[in-house]
PDB file of N, CA and C in Angstrom:
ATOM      1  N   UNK A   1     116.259 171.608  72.288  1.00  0.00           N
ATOM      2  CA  UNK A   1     116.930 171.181  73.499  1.00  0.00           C
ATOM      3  C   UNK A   1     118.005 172.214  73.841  1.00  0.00           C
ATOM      4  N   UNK A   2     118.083 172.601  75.079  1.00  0.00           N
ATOM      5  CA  UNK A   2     119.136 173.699  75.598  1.00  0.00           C
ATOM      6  C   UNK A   2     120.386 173.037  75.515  1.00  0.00           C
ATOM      7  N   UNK A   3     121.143 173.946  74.790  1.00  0.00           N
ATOM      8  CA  UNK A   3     123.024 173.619  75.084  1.00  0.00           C
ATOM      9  C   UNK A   3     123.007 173.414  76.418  1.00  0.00           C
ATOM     10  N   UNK A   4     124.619 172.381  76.606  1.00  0.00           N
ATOM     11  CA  UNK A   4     124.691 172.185  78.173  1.00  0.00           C
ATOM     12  C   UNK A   4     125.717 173.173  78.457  1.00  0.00           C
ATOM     13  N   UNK A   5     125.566 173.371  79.989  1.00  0.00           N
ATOM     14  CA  UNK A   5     126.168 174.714  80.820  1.00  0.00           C
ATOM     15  C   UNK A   5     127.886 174.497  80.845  1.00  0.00           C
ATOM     16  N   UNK A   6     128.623 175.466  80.543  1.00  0.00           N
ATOM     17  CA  UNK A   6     129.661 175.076  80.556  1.00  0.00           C
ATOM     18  C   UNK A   6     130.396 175.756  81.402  1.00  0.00           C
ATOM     19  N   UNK A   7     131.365 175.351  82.324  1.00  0.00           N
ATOM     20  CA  UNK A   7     132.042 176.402  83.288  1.00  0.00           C
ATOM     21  C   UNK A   7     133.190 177.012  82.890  1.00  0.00           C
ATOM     22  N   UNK A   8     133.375 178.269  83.070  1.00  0.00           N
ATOM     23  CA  UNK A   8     134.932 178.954  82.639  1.00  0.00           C
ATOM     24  C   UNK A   8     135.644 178.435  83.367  1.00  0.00           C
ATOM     25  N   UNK A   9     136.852 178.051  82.217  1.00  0.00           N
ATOM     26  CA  UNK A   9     138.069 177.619  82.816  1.00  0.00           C
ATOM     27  C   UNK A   9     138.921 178.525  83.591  1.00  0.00           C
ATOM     28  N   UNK A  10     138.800 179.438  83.728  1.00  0.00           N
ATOM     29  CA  UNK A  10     139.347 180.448  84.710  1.00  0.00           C
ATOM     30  C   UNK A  10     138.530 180.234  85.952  1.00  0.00           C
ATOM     31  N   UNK A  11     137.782 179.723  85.983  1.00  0.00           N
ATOM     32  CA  UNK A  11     136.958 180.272  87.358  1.00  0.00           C
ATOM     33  C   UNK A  11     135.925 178.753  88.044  1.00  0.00           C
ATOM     34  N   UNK A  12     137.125 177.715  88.134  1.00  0.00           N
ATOM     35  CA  UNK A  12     136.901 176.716  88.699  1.00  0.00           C
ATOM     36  C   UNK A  12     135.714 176.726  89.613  1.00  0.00           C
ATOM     37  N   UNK A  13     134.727 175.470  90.107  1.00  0.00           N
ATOM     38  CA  UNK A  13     133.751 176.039  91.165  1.00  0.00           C
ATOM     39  C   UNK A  13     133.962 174.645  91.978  1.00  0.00           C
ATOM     40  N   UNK A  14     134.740 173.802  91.633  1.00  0.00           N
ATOM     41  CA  UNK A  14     134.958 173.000  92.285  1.00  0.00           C
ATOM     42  C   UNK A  14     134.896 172.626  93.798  1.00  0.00           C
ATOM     43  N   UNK A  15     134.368 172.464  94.431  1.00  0.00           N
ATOM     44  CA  UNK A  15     134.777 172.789  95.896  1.00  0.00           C
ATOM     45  C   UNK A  15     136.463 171.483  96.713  1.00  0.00           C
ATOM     46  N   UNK A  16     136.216 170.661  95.556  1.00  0.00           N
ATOM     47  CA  UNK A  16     137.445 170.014  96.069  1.00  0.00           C
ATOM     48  C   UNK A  16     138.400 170.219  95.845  1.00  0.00           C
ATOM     49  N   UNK A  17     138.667 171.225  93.905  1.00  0.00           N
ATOM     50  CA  UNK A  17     139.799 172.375  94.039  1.00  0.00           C
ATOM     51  C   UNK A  17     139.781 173.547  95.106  1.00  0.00           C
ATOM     52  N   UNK A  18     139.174 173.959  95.609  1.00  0.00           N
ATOM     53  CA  UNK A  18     139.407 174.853  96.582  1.00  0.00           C
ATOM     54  C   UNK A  18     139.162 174.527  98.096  1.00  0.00           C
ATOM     55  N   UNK A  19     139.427 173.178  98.300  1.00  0.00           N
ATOM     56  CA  UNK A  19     139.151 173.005  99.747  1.00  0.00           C
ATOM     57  C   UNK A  19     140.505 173.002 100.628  1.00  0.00           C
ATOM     58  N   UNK A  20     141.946 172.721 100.025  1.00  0.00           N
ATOM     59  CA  UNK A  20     143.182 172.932 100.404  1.00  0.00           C
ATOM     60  C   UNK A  20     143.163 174.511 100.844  1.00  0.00           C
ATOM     61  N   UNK A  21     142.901 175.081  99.780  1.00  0.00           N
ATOM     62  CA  UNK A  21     143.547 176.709  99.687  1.00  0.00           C
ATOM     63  C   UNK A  21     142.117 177.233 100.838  1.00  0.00           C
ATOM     64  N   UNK A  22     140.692 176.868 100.801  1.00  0.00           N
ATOM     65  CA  UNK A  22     140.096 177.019 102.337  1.00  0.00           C
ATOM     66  C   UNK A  22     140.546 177.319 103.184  1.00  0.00           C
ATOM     67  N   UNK A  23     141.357 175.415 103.548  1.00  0.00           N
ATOM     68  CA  UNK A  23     141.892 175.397 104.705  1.00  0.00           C
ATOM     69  C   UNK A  23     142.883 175.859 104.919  1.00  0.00           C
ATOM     70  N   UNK A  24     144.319 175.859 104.307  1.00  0.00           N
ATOM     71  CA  UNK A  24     145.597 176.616 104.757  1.00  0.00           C
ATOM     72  C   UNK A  24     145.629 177.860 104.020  1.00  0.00           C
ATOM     73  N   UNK A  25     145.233 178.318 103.212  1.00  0.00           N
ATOM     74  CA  UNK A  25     145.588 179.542 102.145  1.00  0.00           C
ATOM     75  C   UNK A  25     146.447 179.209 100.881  1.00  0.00           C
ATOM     76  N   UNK A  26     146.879 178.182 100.656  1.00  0.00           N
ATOM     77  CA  UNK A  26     148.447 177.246  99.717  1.00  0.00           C
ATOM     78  C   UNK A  26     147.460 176.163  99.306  1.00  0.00           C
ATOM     79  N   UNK A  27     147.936 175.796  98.184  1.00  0.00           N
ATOM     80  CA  UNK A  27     147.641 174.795  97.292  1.00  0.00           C
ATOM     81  C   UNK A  27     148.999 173.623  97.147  1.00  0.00           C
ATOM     82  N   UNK A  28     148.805 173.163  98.787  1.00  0.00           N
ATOM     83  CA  UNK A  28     149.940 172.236  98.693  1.00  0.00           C
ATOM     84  C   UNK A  28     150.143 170.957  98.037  1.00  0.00           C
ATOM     85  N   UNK A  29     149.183 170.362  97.309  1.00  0.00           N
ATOM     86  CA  UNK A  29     148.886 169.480  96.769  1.00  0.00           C
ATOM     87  C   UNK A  29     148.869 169.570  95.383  1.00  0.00           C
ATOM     88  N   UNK A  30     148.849 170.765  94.652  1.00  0.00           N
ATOM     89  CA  UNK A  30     148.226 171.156  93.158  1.00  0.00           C
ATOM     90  C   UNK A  30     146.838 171.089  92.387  1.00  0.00           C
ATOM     91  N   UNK A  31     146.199 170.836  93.557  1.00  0.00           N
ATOM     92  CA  UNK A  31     144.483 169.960  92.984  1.00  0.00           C
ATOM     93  C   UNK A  31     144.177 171.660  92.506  1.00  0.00           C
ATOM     94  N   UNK A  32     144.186 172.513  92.714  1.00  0.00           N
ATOM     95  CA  UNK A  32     143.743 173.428  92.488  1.00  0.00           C
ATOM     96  C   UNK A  32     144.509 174.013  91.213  1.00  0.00           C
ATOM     97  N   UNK A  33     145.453 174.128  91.286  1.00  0.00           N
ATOM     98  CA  UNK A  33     146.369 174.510  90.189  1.00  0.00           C
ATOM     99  C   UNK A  33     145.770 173.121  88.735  1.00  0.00           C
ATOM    100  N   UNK A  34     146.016 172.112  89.242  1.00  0.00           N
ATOM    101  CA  UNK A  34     145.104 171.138  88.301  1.00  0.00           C
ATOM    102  C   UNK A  34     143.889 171.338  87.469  1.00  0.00           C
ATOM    103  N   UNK A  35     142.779 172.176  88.761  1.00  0.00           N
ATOM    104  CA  UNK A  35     141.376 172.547  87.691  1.00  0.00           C
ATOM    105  C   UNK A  35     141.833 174.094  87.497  1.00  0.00           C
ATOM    106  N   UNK A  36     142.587 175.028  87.315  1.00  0.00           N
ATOM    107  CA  UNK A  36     142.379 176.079  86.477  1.00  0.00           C
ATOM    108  C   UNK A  36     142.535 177.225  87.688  1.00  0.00           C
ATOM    109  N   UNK A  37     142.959 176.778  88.962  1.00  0.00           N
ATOM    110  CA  UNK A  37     143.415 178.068  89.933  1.00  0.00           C
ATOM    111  C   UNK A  37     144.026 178.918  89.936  1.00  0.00           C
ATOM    112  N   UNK A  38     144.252 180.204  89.411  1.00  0.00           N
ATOM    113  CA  UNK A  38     145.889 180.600  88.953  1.00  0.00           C
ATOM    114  C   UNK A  38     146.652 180.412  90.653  1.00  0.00           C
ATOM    115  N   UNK A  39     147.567 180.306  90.402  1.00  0.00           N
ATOM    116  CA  UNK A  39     148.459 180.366  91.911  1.00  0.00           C
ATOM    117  C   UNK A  39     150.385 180.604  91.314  1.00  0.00           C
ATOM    118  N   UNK A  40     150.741 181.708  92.519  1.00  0.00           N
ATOM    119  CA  UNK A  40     152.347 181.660  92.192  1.00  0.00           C
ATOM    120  C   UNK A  40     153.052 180.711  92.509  1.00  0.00           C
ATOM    121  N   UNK A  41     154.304 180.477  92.395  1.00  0.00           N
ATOM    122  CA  UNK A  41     155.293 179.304  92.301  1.00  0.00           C
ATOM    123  C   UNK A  41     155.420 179.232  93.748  1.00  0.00           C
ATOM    124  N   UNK A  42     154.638 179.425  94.857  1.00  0.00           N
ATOM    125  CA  UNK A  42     154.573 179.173  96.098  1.00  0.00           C
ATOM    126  C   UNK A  42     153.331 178.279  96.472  1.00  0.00           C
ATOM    127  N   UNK A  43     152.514 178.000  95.769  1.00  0.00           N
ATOM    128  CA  UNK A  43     151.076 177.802  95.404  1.00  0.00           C
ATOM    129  C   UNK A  43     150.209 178.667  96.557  1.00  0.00           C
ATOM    130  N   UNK A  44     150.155 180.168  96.348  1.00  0.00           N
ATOM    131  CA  UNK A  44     149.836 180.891  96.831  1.00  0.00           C
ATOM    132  C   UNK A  44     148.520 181.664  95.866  1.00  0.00           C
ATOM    133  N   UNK A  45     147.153 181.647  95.808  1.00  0.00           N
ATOM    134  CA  UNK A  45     146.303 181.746  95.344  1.00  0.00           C
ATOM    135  C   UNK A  45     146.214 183.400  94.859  1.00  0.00           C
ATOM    136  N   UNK A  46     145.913 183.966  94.068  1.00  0.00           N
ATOM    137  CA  UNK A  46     145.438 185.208  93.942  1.00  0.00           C
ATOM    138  C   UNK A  46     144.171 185.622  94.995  1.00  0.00           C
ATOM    139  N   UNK A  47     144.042 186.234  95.900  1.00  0.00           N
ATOM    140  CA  UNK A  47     143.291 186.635  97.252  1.00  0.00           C
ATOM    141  C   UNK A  47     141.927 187.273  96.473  1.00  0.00           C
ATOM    142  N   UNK A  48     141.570 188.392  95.633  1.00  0.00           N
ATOM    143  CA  UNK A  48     140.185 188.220  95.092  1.00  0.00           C
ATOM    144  C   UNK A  48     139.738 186.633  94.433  1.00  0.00           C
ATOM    145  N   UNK A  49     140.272 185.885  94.179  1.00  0.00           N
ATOM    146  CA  UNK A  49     139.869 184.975  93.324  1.00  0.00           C
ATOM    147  C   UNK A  49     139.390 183.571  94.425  1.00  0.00           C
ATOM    148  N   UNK A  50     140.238 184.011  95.921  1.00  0.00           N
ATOM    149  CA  UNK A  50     139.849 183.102  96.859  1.00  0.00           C
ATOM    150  C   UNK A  50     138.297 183.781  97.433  1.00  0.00           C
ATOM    151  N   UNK A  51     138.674 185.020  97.542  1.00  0.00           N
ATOM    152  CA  UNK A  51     137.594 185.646  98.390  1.00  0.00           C
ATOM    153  C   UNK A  51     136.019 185.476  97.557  1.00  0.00           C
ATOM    154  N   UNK A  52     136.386 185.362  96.123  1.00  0.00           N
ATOM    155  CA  UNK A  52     135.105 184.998  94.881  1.00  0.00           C
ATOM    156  C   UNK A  52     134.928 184.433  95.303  1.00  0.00           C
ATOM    157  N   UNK A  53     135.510 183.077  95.284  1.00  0.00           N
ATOM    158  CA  UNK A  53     134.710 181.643  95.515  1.00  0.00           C
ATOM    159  C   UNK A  53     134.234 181.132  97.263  1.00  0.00           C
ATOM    160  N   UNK A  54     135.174 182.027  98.005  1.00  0.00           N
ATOM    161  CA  UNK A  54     134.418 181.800  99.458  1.00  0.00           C
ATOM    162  C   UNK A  54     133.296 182.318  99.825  1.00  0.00           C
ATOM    163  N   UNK A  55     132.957 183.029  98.633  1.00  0.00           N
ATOM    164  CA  UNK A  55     130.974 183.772  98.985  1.00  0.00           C
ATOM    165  C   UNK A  55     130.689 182.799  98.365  1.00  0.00           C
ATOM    166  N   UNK A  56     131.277 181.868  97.444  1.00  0.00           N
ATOM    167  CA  UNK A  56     130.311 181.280  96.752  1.00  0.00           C
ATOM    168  C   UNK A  56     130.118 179.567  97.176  1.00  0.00           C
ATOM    169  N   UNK A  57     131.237 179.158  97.660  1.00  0.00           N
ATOM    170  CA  UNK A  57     131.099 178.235  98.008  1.00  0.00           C
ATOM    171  C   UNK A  57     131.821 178.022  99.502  1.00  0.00           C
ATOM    172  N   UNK A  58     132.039 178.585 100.182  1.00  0.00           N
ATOM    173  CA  UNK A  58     132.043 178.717 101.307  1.00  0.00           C
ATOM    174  C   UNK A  58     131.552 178.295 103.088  1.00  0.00           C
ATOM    175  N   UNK A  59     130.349 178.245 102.425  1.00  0.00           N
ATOM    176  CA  UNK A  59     129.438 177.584 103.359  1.00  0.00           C
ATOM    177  C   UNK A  59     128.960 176.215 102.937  1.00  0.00           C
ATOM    178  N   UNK A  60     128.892 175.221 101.795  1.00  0.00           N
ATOM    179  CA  UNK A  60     129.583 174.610 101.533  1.00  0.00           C
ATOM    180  C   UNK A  60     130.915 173.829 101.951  1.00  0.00           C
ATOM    181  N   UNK A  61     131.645 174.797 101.768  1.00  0.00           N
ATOM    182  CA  UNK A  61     133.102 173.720 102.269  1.00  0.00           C
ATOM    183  C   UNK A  61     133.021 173.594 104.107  1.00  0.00           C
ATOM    184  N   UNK A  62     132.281 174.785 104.801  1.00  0.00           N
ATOM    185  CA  UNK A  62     131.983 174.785 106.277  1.00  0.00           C
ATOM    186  C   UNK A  62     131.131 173.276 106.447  1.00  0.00           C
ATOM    187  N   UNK A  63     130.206 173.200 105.857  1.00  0.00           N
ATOM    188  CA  UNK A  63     129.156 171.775 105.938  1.00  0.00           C
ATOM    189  C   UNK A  63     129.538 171.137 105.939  1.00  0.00           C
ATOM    190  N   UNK A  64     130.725 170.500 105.501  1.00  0.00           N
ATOM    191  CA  UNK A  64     131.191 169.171 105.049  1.00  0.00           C
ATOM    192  C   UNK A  64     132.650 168.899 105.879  1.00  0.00           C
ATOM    193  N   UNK A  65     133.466 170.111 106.382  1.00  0.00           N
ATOM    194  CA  UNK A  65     134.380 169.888 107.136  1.00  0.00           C
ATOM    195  C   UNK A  65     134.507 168.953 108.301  1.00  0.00           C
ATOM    196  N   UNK A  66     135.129 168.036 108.045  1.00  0.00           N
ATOM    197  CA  UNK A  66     134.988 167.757 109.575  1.00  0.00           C
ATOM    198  C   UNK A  66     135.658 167.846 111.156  1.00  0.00           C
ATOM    199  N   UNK A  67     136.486 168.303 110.318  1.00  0.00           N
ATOM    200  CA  UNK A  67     137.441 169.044 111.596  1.00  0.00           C
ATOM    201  C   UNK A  67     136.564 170.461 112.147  1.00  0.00           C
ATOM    202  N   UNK A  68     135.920 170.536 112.929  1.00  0.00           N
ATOM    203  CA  UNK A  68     135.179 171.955 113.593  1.00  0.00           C
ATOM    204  C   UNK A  68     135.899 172.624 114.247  1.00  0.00           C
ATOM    205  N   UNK A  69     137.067 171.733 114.857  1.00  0.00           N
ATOM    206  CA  UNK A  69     137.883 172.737 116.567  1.00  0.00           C
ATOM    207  C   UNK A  69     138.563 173.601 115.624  1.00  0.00           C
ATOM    208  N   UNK A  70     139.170 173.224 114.705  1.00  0.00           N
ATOM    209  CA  UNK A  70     140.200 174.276 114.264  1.00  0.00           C
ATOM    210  C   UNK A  70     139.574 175.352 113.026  1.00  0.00           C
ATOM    211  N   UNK A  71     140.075 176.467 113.094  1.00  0.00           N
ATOM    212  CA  UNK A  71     138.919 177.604 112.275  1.00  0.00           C
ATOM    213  C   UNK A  71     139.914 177.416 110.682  1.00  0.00           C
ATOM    214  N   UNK A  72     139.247 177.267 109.667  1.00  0.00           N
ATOM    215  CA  UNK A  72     140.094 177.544 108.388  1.00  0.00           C
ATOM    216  C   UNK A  72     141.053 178.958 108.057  1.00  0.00           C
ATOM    217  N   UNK A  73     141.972 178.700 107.509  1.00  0.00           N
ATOM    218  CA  UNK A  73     142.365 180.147 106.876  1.00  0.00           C
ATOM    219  C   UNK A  73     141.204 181.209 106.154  1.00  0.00           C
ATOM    220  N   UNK A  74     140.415 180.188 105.697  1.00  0.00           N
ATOM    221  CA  UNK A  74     139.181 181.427 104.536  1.00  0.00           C
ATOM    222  C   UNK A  74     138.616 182.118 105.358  1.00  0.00           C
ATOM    223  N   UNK A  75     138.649 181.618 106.619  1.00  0.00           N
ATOM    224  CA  UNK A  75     137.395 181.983 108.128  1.00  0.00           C
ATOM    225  C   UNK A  75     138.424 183.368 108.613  1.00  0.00           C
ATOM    226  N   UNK A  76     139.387 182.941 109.202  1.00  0.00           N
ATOM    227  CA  UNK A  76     140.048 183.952 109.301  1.00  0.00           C
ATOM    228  C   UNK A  76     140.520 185.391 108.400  1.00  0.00           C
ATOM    229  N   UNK A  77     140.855 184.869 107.395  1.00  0.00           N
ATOM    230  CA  UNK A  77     141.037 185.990 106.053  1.00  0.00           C
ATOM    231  C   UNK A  77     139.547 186.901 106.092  1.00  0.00           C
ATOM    232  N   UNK A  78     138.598 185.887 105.295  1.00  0.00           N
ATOM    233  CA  UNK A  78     137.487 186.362 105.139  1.00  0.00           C
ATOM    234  C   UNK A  78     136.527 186.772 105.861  1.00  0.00           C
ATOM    235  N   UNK A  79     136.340 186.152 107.036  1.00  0.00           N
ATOM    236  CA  UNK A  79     134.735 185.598 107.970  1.00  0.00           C
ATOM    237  C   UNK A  79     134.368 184.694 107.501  1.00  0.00           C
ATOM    238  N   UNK A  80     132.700 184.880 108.447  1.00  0.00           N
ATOM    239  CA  UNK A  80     132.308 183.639 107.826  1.00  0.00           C
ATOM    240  C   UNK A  80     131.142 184.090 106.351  1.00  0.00           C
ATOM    241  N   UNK A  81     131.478 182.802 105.351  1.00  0.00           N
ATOM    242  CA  UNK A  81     130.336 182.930 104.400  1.00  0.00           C
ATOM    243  C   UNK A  81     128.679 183.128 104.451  1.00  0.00           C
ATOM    244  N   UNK A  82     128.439 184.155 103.543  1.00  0.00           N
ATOM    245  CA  UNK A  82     126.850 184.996 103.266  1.00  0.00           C
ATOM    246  C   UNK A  82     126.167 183.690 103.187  1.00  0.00           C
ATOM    247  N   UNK A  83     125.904 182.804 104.053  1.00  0.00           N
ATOM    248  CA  UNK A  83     124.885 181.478 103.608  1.00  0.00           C
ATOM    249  C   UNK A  83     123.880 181.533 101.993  1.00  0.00           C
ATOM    250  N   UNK A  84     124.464 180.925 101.289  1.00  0.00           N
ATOM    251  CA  UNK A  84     123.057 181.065  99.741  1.00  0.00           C
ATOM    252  C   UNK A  84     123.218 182.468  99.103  1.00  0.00           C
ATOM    253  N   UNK A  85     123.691 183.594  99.516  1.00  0.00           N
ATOM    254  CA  UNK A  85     123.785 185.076  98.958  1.00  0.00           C
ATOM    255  C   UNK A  85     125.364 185.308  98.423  1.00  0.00           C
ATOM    256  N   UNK A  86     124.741 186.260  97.333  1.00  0.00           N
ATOM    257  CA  UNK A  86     126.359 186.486  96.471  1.00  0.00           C
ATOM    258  C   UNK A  86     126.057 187.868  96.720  1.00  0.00           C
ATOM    259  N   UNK A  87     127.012 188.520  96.968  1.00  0.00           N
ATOM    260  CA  UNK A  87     127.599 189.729  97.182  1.00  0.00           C
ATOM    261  C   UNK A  87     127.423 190.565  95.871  1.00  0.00           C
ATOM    262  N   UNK A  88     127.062 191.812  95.102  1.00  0.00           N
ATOM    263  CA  UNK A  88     126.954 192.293  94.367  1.00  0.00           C
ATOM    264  C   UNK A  88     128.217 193.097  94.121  1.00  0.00           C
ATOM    265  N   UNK A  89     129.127 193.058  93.154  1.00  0.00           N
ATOM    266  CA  UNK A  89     130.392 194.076  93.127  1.00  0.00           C
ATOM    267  C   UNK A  89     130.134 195.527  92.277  1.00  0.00           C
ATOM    268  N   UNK A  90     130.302 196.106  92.403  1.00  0.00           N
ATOM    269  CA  UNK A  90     130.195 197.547  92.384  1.00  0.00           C
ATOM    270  C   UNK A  90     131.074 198.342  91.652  1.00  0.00           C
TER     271      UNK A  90
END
């Protein structure tokens, strides 16, 4: 029987830890800082570590939003997410 999959604690995939910091860029709540986000004493996210998880779950957090009129911070920072595709780093 296969071991079960375990996620690094550095590298949350949560989408409900990262649906604050999505939408405003701040982790005003701590949910993110809670599952393993690093963030400074502003709850201000490390920006590769947002931009990781907005290829990855990104389109995702777009699906489920329900506010449409207003564009997220990740949208703006980033664009919009590679639908299903991860970016290869180099």
């Amino acid at each position: 029987m296969p071991r079960k999959r375990r996620r690094a604690k550095d590298r949350p995939d949560d989408l409900a830890a990262w649906s604050m910091i999505f939408q405003s860029g701040y982790d005003f709540f701590g949910d993110g800082a809670d599952a393993g986000i690093k963030v400074d004493k502003y709850g201000r996210p490390v920006t590769d570590d947002v931009r990781s998880a907005w290829t990855e779950l990104g389109q995702q957090f777009l699906d489920q939003l329900p506010d449409k009129e207003n564009e997220p911070w990740a949208v703006r920072e980033f664009g919009q997410p590679e639908a299903g595709r991860r970016r290869r780093r180099r």
